[in-house]
Protein backbone atom coordinates (compact mmCIF):
# COMPACT_ATOMS: atom_id res chain seq x y z
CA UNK A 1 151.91 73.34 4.06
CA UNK A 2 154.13 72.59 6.88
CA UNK A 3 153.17 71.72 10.15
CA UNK A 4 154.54 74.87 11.55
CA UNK A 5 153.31 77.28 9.38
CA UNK A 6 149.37 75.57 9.83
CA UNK A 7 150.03 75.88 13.57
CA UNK A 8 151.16 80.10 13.21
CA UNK A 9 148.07 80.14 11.09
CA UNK A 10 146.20 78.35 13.59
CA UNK A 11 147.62 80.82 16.71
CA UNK A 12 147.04 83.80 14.81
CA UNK A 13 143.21 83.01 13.82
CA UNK A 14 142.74 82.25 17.65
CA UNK A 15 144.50 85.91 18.71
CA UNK A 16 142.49 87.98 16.01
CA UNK A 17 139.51 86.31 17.56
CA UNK A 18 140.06 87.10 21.25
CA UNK A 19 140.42 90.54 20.07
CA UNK A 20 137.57 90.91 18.55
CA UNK A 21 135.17 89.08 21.69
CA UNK A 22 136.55 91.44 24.11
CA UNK A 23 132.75 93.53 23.99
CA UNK A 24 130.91 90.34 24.12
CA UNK A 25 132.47 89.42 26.99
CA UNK A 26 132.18 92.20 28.42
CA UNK A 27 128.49 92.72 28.65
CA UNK A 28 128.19 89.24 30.13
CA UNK A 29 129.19 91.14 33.60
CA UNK A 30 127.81 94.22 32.93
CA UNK A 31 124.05 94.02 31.46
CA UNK A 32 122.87 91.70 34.31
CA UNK A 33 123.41 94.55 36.78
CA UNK A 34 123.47 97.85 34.93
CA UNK A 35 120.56 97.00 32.76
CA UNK A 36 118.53 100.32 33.48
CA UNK A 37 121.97 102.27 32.72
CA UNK A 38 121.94 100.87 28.82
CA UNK A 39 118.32 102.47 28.54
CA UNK A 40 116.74 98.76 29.17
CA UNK A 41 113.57 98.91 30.85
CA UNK A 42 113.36 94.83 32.04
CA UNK A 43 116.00 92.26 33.31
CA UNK A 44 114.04 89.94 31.37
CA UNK A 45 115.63 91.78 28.44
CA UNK A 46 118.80 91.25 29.20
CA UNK A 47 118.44 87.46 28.62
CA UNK A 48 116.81 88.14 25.34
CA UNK A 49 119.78 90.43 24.48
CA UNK A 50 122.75 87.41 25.44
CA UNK A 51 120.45 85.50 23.26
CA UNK A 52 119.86 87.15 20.13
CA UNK A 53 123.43 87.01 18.51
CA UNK A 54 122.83 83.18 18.50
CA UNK A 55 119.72 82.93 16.94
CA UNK A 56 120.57 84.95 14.25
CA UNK A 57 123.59 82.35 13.88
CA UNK A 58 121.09 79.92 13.29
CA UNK A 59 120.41 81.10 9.96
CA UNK A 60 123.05 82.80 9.06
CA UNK A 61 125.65 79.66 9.86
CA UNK A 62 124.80 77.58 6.29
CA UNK A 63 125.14 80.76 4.43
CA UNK A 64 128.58 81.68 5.96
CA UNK A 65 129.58 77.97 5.08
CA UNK A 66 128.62 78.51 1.53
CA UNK A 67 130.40 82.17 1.33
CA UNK A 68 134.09 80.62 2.82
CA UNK A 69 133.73 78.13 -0.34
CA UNK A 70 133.76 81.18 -2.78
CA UNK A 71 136.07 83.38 -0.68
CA UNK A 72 139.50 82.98 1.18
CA UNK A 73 139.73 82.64 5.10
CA UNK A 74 141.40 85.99 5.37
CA UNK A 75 138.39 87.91 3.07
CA UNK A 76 136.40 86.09 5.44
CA UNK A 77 138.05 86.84 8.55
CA UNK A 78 138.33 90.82 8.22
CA UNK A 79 134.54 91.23 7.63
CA UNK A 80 134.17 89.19 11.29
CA UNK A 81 136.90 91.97 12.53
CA UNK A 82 135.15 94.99 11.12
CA UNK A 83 131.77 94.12 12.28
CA UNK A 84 133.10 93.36 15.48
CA UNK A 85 134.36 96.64 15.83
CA UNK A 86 131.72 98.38 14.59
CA UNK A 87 129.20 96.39 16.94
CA UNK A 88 131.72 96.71 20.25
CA UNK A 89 131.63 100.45 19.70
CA UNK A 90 128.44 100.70 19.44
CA UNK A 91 127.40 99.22 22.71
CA UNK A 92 128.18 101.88 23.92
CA UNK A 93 125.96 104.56 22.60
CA UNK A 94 122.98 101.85 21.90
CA UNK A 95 120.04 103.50 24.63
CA UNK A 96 117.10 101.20 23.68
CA UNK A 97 116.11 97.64 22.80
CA UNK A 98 115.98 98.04 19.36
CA UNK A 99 118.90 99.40 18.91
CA UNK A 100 120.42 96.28 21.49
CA UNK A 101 118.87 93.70 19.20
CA UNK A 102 120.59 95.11 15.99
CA UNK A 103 123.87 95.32 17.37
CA UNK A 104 123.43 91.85 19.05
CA UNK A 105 122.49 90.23 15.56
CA UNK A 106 125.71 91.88 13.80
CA UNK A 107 127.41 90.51 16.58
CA UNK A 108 125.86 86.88 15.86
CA UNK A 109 126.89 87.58 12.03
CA UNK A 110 130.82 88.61 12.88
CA UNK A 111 131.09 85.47 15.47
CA UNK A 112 129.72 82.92 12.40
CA UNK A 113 132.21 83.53 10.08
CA UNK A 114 134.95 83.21 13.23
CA UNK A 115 133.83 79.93 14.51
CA UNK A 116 133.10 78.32 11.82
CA UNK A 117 136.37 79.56 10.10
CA UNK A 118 138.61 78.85 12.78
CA UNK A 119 137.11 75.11 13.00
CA UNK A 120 138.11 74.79 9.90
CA UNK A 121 141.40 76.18 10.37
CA UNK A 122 142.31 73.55 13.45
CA UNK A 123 140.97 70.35 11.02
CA UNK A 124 143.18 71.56 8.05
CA UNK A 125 146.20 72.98 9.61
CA UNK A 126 146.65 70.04 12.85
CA UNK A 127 148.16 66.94 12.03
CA UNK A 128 146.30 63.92 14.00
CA UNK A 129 148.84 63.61 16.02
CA UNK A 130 148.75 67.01 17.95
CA UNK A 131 145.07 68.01 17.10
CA UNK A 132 143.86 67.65 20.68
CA UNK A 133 147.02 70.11 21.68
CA UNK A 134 145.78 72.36 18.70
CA UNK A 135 142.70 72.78 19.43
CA UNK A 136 143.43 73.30 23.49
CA UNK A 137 145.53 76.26 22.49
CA UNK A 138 143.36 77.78 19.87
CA UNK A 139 140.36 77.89 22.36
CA UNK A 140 142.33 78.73 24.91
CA UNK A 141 144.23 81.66 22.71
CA UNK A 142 140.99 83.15 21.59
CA UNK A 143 139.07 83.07 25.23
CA UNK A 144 141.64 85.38 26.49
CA UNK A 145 139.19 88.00 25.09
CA UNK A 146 136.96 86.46 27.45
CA UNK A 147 139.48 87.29 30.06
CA UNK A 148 140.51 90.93 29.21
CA UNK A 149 136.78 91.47 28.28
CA UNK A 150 135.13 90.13 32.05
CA UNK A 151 137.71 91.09 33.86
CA UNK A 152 138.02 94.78 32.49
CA UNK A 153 134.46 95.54 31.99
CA UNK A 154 134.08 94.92 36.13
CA UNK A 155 136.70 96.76 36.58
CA UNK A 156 136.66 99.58 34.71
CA UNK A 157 132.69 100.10 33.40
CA UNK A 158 131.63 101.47 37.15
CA UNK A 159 135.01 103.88 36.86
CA UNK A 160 134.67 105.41 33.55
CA UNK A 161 131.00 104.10 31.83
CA UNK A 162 129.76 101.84 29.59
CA UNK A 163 130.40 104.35 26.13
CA UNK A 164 134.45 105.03 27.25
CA UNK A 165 135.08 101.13 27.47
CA UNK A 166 133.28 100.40 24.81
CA UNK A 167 134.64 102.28 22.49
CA UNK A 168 138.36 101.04 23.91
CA UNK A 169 137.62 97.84 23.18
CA UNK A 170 136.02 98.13 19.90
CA UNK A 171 139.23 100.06 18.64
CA UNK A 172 141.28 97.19 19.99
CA UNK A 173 139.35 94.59 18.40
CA UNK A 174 140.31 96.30 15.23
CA UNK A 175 144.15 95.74 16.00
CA UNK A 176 143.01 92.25 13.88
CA UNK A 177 142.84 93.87 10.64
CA UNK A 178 146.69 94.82 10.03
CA UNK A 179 147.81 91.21 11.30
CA UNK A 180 145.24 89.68 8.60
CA UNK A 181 146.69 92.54 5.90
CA UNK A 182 150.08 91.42 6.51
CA UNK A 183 152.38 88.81 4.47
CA UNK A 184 151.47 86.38 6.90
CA UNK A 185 147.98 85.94 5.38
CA UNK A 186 148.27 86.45 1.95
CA UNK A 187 148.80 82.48 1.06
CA UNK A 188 146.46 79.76 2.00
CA UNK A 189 142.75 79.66 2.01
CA UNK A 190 140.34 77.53 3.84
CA UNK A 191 137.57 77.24 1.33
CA UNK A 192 134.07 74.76 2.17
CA UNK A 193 133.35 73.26 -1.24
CA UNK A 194 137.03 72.16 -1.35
CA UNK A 195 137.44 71.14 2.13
CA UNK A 196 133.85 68.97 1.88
CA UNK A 197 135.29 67.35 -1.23
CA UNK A 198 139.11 66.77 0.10
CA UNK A 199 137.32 65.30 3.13
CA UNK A 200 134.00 63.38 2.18
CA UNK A 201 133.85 59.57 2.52
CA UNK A 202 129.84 59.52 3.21
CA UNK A 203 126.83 61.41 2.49
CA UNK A 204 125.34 60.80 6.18
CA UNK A 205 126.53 61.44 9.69
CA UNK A 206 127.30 58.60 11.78
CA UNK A 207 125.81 57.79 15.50
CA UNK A 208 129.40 59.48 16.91
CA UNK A 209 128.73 62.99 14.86
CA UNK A 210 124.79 62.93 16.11
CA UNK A 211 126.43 62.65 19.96
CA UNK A 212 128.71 65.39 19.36
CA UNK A 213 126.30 67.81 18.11
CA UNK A 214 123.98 66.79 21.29
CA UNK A 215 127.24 66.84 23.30
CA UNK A 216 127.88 71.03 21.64
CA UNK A 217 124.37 71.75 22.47
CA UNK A 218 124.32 71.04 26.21
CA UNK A 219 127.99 72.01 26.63
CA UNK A 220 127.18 75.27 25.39
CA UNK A 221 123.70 75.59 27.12
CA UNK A 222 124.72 75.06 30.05
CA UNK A 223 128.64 76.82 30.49
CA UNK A 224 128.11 79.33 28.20
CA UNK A 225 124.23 80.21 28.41
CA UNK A 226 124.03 79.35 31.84
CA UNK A 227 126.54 79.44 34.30
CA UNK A 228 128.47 82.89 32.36
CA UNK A 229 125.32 84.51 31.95
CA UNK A 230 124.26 84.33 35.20
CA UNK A 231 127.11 84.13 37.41
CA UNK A 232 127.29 87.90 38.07
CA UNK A 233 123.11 87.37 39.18
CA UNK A 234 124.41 84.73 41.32
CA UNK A 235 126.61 85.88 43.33
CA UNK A 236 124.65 88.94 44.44
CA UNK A 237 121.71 86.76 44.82
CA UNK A 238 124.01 85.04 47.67
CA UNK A 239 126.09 87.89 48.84
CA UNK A 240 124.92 91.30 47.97
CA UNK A 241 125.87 93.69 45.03
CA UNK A 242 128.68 94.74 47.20
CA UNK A 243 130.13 92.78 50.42
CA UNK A 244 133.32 92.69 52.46
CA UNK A 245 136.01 90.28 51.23
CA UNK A 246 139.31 90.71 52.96
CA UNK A 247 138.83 93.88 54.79
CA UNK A 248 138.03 95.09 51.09
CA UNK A 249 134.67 96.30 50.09
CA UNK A 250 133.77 95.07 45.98
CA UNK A 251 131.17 94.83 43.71
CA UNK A 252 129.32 91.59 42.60
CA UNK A 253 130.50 92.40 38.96
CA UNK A 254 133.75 92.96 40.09
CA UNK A 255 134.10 89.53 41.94
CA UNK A 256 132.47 87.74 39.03
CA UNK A 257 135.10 89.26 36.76
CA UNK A 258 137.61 88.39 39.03
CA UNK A 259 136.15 84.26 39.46
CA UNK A 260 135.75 84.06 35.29
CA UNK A 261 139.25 85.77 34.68
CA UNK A 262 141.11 82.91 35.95
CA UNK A 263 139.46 80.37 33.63
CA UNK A 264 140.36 82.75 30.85
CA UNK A 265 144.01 83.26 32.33
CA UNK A 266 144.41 79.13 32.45
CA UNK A 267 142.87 78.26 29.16
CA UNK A 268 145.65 79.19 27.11
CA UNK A 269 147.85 76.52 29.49
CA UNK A 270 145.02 74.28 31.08
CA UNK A 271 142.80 73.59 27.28
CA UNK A 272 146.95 72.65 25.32
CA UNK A 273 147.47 70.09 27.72
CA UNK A 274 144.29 68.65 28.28
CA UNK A 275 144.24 68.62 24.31
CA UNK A 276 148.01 66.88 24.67
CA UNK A 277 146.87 64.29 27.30
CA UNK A 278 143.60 63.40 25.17
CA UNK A 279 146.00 62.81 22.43
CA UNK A 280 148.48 60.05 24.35
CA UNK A 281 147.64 56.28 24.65
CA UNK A 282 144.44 56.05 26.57
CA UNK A 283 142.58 58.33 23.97
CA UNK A 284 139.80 61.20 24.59
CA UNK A 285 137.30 59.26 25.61
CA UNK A 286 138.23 58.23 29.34
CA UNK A 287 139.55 61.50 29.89
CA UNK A 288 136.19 62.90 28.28
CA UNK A 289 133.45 60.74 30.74
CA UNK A 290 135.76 61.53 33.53
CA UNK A 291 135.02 65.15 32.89
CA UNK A 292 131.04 65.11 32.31
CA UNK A 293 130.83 62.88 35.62
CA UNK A 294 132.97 65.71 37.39
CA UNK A 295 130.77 67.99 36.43
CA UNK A 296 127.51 66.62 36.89
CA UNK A 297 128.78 65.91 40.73
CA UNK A 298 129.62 69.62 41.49
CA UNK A 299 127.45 72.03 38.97
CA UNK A 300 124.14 71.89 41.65
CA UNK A 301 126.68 72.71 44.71
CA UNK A 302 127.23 76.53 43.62
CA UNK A 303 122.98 77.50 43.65
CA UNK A 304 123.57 76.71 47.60
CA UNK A 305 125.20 78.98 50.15
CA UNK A 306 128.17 78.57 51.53
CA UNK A 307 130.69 80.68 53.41
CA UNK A 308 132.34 82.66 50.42
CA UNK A 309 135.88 81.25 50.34
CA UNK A 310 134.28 77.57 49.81
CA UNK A 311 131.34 78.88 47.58
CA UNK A 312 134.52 80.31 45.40
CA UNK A 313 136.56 77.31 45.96
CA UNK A 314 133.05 75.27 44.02
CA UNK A 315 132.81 77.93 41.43
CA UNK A 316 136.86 77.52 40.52
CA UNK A 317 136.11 73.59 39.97
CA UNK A 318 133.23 74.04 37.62
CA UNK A 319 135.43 76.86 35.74
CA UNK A 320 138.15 74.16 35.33
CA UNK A 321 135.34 71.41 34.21
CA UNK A 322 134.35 73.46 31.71
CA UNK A 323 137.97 73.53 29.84
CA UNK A 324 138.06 70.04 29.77
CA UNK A 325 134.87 69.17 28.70
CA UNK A 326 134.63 72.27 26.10
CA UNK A 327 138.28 71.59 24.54
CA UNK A 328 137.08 67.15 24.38
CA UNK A 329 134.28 68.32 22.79
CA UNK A 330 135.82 70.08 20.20
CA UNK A 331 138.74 67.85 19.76
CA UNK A 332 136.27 64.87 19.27
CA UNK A 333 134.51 66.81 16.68
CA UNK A 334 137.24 68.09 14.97
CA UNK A 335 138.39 64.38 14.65
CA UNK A 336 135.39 62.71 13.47
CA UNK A 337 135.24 65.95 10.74
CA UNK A 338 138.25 64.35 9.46
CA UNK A 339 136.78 62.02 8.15
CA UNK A 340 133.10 62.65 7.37
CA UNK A 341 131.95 65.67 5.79
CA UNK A 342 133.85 68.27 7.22
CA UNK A 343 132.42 71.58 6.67
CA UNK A 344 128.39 70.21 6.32
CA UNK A 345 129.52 68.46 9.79
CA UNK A 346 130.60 71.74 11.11
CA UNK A 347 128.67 74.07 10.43
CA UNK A 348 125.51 71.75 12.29
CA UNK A 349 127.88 71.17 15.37
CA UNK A 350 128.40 75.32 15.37
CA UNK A 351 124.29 75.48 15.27
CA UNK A 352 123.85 72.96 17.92
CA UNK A 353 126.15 75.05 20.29
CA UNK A 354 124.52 78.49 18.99
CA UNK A 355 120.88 76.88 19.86
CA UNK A 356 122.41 75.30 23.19
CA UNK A 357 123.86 78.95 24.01
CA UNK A 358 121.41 81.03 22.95
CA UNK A 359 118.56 78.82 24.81
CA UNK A 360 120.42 79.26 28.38
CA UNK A 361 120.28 82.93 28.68
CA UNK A 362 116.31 82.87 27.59
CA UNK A 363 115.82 80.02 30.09
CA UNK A 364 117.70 81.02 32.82
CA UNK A 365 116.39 84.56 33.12
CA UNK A 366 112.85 83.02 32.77
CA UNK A 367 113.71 80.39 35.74
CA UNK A 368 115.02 82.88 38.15
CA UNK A 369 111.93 84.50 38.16
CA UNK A 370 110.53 81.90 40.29
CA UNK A 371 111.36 80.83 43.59
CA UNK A 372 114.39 78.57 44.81
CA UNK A 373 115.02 79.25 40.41
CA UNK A 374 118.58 79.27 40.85
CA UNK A 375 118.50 75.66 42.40
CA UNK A 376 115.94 74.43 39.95
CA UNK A 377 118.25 75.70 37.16
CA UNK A 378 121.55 74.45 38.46
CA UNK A 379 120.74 71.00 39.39
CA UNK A 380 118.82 70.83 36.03
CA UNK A 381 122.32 71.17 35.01
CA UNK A 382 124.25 68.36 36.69
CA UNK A 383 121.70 66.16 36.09
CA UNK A 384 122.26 66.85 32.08
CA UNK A 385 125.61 66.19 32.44
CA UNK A 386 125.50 62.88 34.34
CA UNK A 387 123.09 62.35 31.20
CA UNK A 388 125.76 63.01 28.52
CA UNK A 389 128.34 61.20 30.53
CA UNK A 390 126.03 58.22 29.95
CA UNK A 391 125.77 58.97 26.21
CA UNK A 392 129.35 58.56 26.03
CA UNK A 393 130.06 55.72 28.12
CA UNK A 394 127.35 53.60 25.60
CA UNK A 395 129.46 54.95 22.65
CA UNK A 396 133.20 53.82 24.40
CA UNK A 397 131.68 50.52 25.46
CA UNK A 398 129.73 49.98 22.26
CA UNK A 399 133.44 50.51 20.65
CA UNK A 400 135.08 47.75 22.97
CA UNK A 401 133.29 45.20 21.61
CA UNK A 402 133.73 45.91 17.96
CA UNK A 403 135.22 42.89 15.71
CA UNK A 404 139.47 43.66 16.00
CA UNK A 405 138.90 44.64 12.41
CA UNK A 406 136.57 47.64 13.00
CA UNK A 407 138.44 48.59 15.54
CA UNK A 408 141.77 48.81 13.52
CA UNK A 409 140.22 50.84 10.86
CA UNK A 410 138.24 53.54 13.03
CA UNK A 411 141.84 53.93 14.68
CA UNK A 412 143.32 54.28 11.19
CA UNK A 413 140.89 56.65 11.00
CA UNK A 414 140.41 58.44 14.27
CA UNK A 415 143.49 57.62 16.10
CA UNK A 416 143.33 58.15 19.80
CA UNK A 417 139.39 58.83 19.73
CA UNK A 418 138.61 55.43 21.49
């Protein structure tokens, strides 16, 4: 396969995907402060609800790894794209919590055989040389959803309701299924129990893998379970659910959209070069300590209040963080895949983030609850990431002092990790 037809592969996974998260997203914004609207009867609820989908990925992660070695990426690919569809839709005519949780756990079923399939894609289809760049643009390509999703459900959920949008969005998210019928898809196949034995040199994961998949748990806890599931509850808690900005009078949903958009609008730009730069001379690791220490300094600094333009200014940084230290992340685990076990390898690091994301909702609607629970939960937060920084500063030093011949062969093997 040539190296341009694995990267149109690569860019068209990541586009199908973003379609298909534009509901997800959207309910990020919109269940923290319309809860009683969606026929919910506790807040607390709407952490269990961002939760759900990712427990049920728990489970169900293994058994999609085991299905994509029997079937091809696209078979597996327009199942994600139909349940997507089906589950966007029908957020917007679900009025109770069971109904929530259902649609939640298809939702968790859907984004399994995405992530783990478009992993997959990025270690097959990315030569070493480019696989940081690759990686960038397929998380930044997908998280566009994110964008359109936030950013339109803010907007246009207090105009029109909750059922109108959704079902817009769930008939957009099926746009995926003629790009995945067309010629473009109808050779090459991603399949586990060929990739695991094209790939395999041990039977064990290394001290590096074990880091990562602490490293995806975190990550995800504390960006995606954290900081985007509360940031909506944040900003009123600080400024009201509406307040002047500008001579303009908006919403806190609205302004949250607004904040998260523009990490959505970069990624596409921001996640390819910091993948590009990662893959130069110095390596990912510098580049990778540099961001954990970054964020560790400044993720406490938004639970405090400041005039809004500065509070904003803080909020923008940690947005910015988190597409450096999400895209390393990735790229370091999509590296070390190449190597070791790719799918097995994975389909844990896709757990670790699922149990990491799926924890921070649960946690964070639990700690806000009590007082001062926003400051409790965000310097929790920088504090972890000063810890991982640590973690990874052992591993880079621990690798300086190897014997010249270890060294050689991990960067025969992982070129540009170190």
């Amino acid at each position: 396969m040539s190296a341009n037809n694995g990267e149109r592969k690569i860019l068209l996974i990541s586009w199908i995907t973003g379609l298909s998260l534009l509901g997800d997203s959207m309910l990020y914004i919109i269940l923290p402060i319309y809860w009683r609207e969606t026929g919910l009867e506790s807040i607390w609820q709407v952490g269990i609800l961002l939760s759900i989908n990712r427990f049920v990925r728990l489970p169900v992660n293994p058994i999609v790894g085991w299905i994509y070695g029997r079937i091809s990426l696209r078979t597996g690919l327009l199942f994600a794209v139909c349940l997507a569809g089906i589950t966007t839709i029908g957020y917007g005519f679900a009025n109770s919590m069971g109904v929530w949780v259902l649609l939640r756990g298809m939702w968790g079923i859907a984004w399994s055989f995405f992530r783990i399939g478009g992993l997959s894609a990025v270690v097959l289809y990315s030569p070493t040389s480019s696989r940081g760049k690759l990686m960038g643009r397929y998380n930044g390509i997908y998280r566009v959803g994110n964008l359109i999703g936030m950013l339109g459900g803010g907007l246009l959920v207090p105009i029109f309701g909750i059922t109108s949008i959704s079902i817009g969005f769930g008939v957009i998210s099926l746009l995926g299924l003629p790009i995945l019928l067309s010629e473009l898809f109808i050779t090459g196949k991603i399949q586990a129990r060929k990739t695991n034995h094209r790939l395999s040199e041990k039977e064990g994961f290394h001290a590096q893998q074990l880091s990562i998949i602490i490293s995806g748990f975190f990550i995800t806890l504390l960006i995606q379970g954290i900081f985007i599931s509360t940031f909506s509850q944040l900003i009123q808690s600080q400024y009201g659910a509406t307040f002047s900005l500008f001579g303009w009078i908006i919403s806190a949903s609205l302004f949250s959209g607004g904040l998260q958009a523009l990490r959505w609008g970069w990624e596409p730009f921001l996640g390819s070069l910091v993948g590009s730069w990662s893959d130069g001379r110095y390596g990912r690791m510098p580049l990778y300590i540099g961001s954990l220490v970054g964020m560790g300094a400044v993720f406490s600094i938004v639970a405090h209040s400041f005039p809004l333009y500065i509070w904003s200014g803080f909020a923008v940084l940690i947005m910015i963080g988190s597409t450096f230290v999400i895209t390393l992340t990735d790229a370091v685990a999509a590296d070390s895949s190449k190597t070791n076990r790719a799918v097995p390898f994975l389909t844990i690091y896709s757990m670790a983030q699922d149990i990491g994301a799926a924890c921070g909702p649960f946690i964070s609607y639990l700690l806000l609850t009590a007082e001062n629970g926003f400051y409790y939960l965000y310097t929790g937060g920088s504090i972890a990431f000063l810890l991982l920084s640590l973690l990874w500063i052992h591993h880079y030093i621990s690798s300086s002092h190897e014997p010249d011949r270890v060294r050689r062969n991990k960067r025969s093997r992982w070129k540009n990790t170190f």
